[in-house]
Protein backbone atom coordinates (compact mmCIF):
# COMPACT_ATOMS: atom_id res chain seq x y z
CA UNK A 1 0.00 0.00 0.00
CA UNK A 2 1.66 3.06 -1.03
CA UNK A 3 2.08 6.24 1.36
CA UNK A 4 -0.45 8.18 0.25
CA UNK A 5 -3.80 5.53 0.20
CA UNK A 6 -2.54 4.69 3.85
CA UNK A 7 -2.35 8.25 5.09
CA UNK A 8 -5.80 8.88 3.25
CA UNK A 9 -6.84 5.75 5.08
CA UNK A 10 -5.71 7.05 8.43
CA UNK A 11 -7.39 10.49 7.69
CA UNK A 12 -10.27 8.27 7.44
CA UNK A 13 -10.16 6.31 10.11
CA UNK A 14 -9.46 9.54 12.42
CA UNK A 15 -12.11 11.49 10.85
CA UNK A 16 -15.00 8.82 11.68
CA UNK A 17 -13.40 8.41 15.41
CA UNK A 18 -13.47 11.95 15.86
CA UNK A 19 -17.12 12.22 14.65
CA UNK A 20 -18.45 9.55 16.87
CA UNK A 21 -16.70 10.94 19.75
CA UNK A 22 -18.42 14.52 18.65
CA UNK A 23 -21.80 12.54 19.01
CA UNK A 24 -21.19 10.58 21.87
CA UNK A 25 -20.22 13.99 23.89
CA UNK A 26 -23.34 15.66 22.22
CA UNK A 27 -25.69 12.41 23.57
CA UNK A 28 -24.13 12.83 26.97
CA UNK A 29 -24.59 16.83 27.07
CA UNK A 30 -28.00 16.30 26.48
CA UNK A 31 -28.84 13.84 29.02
CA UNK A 32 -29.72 15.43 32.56
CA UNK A 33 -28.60 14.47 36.20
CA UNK A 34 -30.34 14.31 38.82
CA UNK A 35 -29.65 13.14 42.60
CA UNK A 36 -32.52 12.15 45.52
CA UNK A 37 -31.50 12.54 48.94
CA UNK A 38 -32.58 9.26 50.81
CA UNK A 39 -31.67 7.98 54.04
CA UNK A 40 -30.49 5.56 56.23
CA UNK A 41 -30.13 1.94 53.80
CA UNK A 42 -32.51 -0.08 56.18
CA UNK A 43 -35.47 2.74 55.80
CA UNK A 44 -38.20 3.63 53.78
CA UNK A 45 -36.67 6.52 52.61
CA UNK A 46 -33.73 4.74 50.61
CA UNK A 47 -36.18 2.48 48.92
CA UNK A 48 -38.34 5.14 47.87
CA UNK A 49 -35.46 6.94 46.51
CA UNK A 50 -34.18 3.66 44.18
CA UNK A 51 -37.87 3.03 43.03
CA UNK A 52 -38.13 6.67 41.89
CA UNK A 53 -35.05 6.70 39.96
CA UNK A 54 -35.96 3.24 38.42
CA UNK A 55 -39.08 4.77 36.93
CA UNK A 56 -37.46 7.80 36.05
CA UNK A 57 -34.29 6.30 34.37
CA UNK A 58 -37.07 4.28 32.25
CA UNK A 59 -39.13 6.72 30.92
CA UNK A 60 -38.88 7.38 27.81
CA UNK A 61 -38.02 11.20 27.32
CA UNK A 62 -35.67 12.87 25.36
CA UNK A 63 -33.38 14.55 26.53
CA UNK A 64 -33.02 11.56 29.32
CA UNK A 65 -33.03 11.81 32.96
CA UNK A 66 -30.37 9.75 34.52
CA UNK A 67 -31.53 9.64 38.43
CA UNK A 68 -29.37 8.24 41.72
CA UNK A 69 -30.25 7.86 44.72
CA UNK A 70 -27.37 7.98 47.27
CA UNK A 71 -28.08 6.99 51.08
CA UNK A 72 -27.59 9.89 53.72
CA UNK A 73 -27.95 10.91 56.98
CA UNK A 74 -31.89 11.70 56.63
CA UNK A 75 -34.12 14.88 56.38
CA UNK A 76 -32.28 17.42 57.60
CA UNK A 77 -29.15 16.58 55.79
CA UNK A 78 -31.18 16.40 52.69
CA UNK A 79 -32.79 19.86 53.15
CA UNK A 80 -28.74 21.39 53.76
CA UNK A 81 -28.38 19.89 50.40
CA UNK A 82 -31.11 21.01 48.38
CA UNK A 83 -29.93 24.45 49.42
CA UNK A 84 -26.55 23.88 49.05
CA UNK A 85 -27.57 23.03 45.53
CA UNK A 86 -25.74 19.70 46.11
CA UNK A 87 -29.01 17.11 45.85
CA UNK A 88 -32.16 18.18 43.32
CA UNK A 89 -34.26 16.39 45.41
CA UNK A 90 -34.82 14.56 48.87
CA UNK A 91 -37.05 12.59 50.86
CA UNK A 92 -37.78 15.08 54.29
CA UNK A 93 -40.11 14.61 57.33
CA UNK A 94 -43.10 16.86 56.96
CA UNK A 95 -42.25 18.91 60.07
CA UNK A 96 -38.65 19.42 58.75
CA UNK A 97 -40.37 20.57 55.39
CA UNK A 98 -42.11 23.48 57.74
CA UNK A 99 -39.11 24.40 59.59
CA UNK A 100 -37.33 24.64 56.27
CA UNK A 101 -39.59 26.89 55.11
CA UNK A 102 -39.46 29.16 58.11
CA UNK A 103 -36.36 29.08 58.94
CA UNK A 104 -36.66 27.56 62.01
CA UNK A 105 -33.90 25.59 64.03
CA UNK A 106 -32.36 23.48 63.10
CA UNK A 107 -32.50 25.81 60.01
CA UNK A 108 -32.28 28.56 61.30
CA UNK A 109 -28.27 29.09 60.35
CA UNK A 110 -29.25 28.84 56.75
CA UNK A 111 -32.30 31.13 56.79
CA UNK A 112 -35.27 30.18 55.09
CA UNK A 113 -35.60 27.32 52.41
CA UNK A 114 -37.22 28.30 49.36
CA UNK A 115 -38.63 24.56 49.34
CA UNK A 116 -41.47 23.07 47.09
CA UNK A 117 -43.30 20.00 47.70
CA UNK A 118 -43.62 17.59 45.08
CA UNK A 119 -45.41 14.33 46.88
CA UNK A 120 -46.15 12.77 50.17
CA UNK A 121 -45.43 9.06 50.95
CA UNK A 122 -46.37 7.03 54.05
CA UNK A 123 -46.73 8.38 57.94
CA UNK A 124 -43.34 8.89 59.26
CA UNK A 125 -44.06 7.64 63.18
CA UNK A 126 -41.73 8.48 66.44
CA UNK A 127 -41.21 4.79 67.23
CA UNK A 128 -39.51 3.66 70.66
CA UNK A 129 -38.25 0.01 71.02
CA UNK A 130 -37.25 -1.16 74.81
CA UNK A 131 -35.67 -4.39 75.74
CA UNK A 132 -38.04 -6.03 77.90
CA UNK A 133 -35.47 -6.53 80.72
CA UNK A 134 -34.84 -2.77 81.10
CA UNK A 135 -37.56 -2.17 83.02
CA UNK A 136 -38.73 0.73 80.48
CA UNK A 137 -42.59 0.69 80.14
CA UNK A 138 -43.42 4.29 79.35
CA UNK A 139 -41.24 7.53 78.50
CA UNK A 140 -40.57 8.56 81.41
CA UNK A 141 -39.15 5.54 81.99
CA UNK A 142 -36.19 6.40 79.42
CA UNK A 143 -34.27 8.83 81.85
CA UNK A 144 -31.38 7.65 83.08
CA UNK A 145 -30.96 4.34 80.33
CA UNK A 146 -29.05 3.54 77.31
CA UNK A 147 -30.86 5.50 74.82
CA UNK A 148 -29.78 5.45 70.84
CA UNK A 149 -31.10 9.31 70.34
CA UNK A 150 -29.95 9.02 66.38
CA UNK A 151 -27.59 10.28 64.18
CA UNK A 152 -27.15 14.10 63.75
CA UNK A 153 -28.06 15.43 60.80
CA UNK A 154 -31.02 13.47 60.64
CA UNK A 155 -34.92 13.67 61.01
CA UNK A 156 -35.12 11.19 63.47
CA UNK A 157 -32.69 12.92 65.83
CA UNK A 158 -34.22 16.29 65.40
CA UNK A 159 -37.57 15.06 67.03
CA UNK A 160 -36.61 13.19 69.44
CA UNK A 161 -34.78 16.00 70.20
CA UNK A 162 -38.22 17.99 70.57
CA UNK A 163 -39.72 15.11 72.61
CA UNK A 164 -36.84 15.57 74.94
CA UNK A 165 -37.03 18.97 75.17
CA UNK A 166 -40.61 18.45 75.97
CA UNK A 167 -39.64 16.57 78.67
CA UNK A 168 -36.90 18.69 79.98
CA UNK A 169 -34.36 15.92 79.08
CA UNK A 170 -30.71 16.39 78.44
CA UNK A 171 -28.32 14.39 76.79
CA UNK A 172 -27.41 14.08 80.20
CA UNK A 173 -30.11 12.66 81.33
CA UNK A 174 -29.71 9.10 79.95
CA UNK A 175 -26.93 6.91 81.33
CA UNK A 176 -26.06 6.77 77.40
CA UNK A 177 -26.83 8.81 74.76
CA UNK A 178 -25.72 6.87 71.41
CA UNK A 179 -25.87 8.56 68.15
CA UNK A 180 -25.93 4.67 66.09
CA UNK A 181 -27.35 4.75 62.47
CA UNK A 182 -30.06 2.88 61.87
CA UNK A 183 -28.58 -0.04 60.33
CA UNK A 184 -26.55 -0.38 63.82
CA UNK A 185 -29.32 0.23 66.43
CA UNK A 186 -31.30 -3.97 66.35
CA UNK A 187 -27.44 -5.71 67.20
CA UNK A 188 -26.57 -2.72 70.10
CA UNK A 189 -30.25 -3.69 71.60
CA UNK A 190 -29.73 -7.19 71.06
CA UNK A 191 -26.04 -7.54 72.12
CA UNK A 192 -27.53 -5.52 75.66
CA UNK A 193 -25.34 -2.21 74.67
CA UNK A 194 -28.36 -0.52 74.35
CA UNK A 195 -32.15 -0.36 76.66
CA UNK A 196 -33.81 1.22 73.84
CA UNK A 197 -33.86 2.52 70.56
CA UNK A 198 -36.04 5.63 68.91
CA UNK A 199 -36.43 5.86 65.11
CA UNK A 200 -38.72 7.62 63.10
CA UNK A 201 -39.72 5.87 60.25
CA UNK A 202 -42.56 4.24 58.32
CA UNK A 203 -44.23 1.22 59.08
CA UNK A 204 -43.55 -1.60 59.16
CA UNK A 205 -39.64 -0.75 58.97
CA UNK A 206 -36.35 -3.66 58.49
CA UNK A 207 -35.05 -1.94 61.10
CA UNK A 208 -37.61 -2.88 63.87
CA UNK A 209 -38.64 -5.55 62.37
CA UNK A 210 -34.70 -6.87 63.39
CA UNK A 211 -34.73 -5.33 66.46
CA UNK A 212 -37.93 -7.31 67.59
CA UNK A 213 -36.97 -10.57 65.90
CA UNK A 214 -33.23 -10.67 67.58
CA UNK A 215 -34.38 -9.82 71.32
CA UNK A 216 -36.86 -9.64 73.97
CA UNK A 217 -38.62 -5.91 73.49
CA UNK A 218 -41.46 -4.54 72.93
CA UNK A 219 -42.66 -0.74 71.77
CA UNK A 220 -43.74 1.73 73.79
CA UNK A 221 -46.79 4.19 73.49
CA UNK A 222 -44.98 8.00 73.35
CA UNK A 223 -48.00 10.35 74.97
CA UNK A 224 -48.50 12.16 78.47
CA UNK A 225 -49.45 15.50 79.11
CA UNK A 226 -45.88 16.85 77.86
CA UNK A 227 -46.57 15.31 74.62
CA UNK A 228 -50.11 16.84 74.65
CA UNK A 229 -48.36 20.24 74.79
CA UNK A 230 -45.95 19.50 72.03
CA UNK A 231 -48.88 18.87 69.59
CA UNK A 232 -50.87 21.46 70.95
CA UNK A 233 -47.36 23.91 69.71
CA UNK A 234 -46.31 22.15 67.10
CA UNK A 235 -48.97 21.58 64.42
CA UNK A 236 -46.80 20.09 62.19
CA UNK A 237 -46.94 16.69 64.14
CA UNK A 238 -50.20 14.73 64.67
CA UNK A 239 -50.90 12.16 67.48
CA UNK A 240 -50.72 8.92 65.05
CA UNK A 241 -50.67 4.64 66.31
CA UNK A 242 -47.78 2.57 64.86
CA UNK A 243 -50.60 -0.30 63.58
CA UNK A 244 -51.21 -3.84 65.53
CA UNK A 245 -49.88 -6.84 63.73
CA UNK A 246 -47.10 -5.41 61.71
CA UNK A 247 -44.08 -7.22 64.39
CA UNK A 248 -43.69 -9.93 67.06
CA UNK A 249 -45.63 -9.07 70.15
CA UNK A 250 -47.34 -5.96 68.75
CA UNK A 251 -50.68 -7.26 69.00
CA UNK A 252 -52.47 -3.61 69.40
CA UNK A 253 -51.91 -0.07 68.27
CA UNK A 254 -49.16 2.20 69.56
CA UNK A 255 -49.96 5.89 70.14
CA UNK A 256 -47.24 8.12 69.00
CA UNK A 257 -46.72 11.11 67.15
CA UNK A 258 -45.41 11.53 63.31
CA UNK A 259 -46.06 13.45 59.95
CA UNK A 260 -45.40 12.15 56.58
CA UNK A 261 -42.69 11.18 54.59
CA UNK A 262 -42.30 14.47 51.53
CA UNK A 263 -40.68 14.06 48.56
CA UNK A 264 -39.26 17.83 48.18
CA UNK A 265 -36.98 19.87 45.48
CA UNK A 266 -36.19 23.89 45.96
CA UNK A 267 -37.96 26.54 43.47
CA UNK A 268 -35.27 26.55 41.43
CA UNK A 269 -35.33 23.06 40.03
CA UNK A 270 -36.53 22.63 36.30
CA UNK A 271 -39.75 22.12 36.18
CA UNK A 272 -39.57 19.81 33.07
CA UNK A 273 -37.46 17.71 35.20
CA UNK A 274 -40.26 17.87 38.37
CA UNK A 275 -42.59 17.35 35.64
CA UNK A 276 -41.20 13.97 34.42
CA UNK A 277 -40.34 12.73 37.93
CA UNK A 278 -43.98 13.13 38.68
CA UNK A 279 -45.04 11.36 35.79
CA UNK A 280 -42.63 8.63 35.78
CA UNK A 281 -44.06 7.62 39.73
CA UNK A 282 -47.85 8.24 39.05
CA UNK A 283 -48.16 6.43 35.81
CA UNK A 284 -46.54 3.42 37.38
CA UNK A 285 -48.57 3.90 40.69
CA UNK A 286 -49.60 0.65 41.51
CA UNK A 287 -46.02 -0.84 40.27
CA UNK A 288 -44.75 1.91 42.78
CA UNK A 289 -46.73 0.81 45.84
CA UNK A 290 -45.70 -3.19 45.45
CA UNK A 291 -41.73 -1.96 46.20
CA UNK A 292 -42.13 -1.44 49.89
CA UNK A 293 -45.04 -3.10 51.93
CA UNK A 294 -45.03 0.80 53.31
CA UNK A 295 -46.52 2.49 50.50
CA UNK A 296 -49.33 -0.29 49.69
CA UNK A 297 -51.90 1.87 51.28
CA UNK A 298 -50.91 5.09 49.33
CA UNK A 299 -53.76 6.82 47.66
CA UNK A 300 -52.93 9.54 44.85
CA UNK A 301 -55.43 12.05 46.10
CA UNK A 302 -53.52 12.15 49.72
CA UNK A 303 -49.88 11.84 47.77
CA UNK A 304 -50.57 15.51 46.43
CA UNK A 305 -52.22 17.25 49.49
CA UNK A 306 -51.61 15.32 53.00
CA UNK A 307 -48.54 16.44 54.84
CA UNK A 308 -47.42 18.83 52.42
CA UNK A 309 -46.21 21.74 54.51
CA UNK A 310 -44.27 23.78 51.22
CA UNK A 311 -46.02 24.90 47.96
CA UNK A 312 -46.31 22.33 45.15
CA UNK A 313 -43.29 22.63 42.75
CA UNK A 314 -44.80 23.99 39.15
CA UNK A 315 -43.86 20.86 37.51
CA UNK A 316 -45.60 18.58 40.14
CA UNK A 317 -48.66 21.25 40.17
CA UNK A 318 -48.87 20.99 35.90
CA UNK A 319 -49.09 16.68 36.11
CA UNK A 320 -51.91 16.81 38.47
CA UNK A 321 -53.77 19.26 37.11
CA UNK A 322 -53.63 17.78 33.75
CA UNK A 323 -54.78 14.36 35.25
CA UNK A 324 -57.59 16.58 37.02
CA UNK A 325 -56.80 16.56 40.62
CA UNK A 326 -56.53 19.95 41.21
């Protein structure tokens, strides 16, 4: 082959690589990224945050929407993202959502979150699990015990953190105060580090589930007239009953107190993007609600009202108006 047929091949051959390269970096330019704040891998909150982005990375729209769904600390980590710009959306307790909003502690550093709401999920429920030997039987009976309080930075921690400020409590007022995740907190009850363990969370939840299964314990109701006055201040919770049945020994409801769980984004999110989320979940409802036994009761009409706290995103709003729900 003779010099100048090869370097005509080559020219060629390096023309056609640089051309698909042009369109592969065009293809990936167009696709979008997006990230979901979650939670703890043993909650509801991580599993809600997979099934979205499984829907999502499915539908067909062009450009696509490539969706992850990292595990994190909880709801008020995910809210310091969102307005950090660092996650487009998160899963948030409902009372977090209001305090967001407001700028109320523990948001208060940041100032207001210009929040939106795009759908509720199941009750999020302040649930308290005691080894039986501990002698626990009510709240009160938590001072001066092995208490796992939560992790900071999440939901969970910030009200218990109200329940024990209800009740006058320190962090010095329990013998220990561990801050375990929730994928830790069943083995430190059941290896008798721990009396008892408080998790927010929606039912029925891995992580009590475990606890209940790997040692003697039992859940106790959270109410009293302290508790009274909480709800009576803070409308953003609502007296609630973890349900009978769900785990070993629970044979009748537990009062407590809880919200819901919120799927939320900031204002400044595309609203194509909320749009297509939206879409992606409601279309494939009933696929949705048969990935965690905690959404099977989840109606649409509640999904897009209850527990939302912060405006409706315009993308979320523009779906379920079109479908006729508002």
């Amino acid at each position: 082959m003779n010099h100048q047929i090869r370097n005509g091949l080559f020219g060629i051959t390096l023309a056609g690589a640089l051309a698909g390269a042009l369109v592969s970096t065009s293809v990936l330019a167009q696709e979008r990224f997006i990230t979901i704040g979650t939670g703890g891998q043993t909650g509801v909150y991580y599993t809600a945050g997979q099934s979205v982005c499984r829907f999502l990375n499915r539908a067909e729209v062009k450009p696509a929407i490539k969706c992850n769904a990292p595990s994190t600390a909880g709801s008020v980590t995910n809210i310091v993202s969102l307005h950090k710009g660092e996650y487009d959306f998160g899963f948030i307790q409902s009372d977090h959502q209001h305090k967001a909003l407001q700028g109320l502690a523990p948001f208060d550093k940041e100032g207001a979150v210009e929040l939106r709401a795009v759908f509720s999920l199941q009750s999020e429920i302040l649930t308290v699990v005691v080894r039986n030997d501990s002698g626990i039987t009510d709240l009160a009976g938590l001072e001066g015990k092995r208490v796992n309080i939560g992790v900071p930075g999440s939901g969970s921690r910030d009200t218990f953190e109200e329940v024990m400020q209800a009740k006058g409590w320190t962090n010095a007022s329990f013998a220990l105060a561990a801050e375990l995740k929730p994928a830790e907190m069943a083995s430190a009850l059941g290896d008798n580090n721990l009396d008892a363990i408080t998790y927010v969370v929606g039912h029925p939840s891995g992580a009590i589930q475990e606890a209940l299964t790997n040692v003697k314990g039992r859940i106790i109701p959270v109410r009293g007239a302290e508790i009274d006055s909480l709800l009576a201040k803070a409308d953003y919770y609502s007296a609630v009953e973890i349900p009978a049945g769900l785990y070993p020994g629970v044979d009748g409801a537990i009062p407590s107190i809880g919200g819901k769980a919120v799927l939320a984004t900031t204002s400044k999110t595309d609203p194509e993007v909320v749009y297509q989320l939206v879409k992606s979940v409601f279309d494939n409802l009933d696929r949705f609600k048969r990935l965690h036994p905690a959404f099977a009761d989840l109606k649409a009409e509640d999904m897009i009202r209850v527990g939302l706290t912060a405006p409706l995103h315009e993308g979320a709003e523009r779906y379920y108006k079109e479908k006729g729900w508002l």
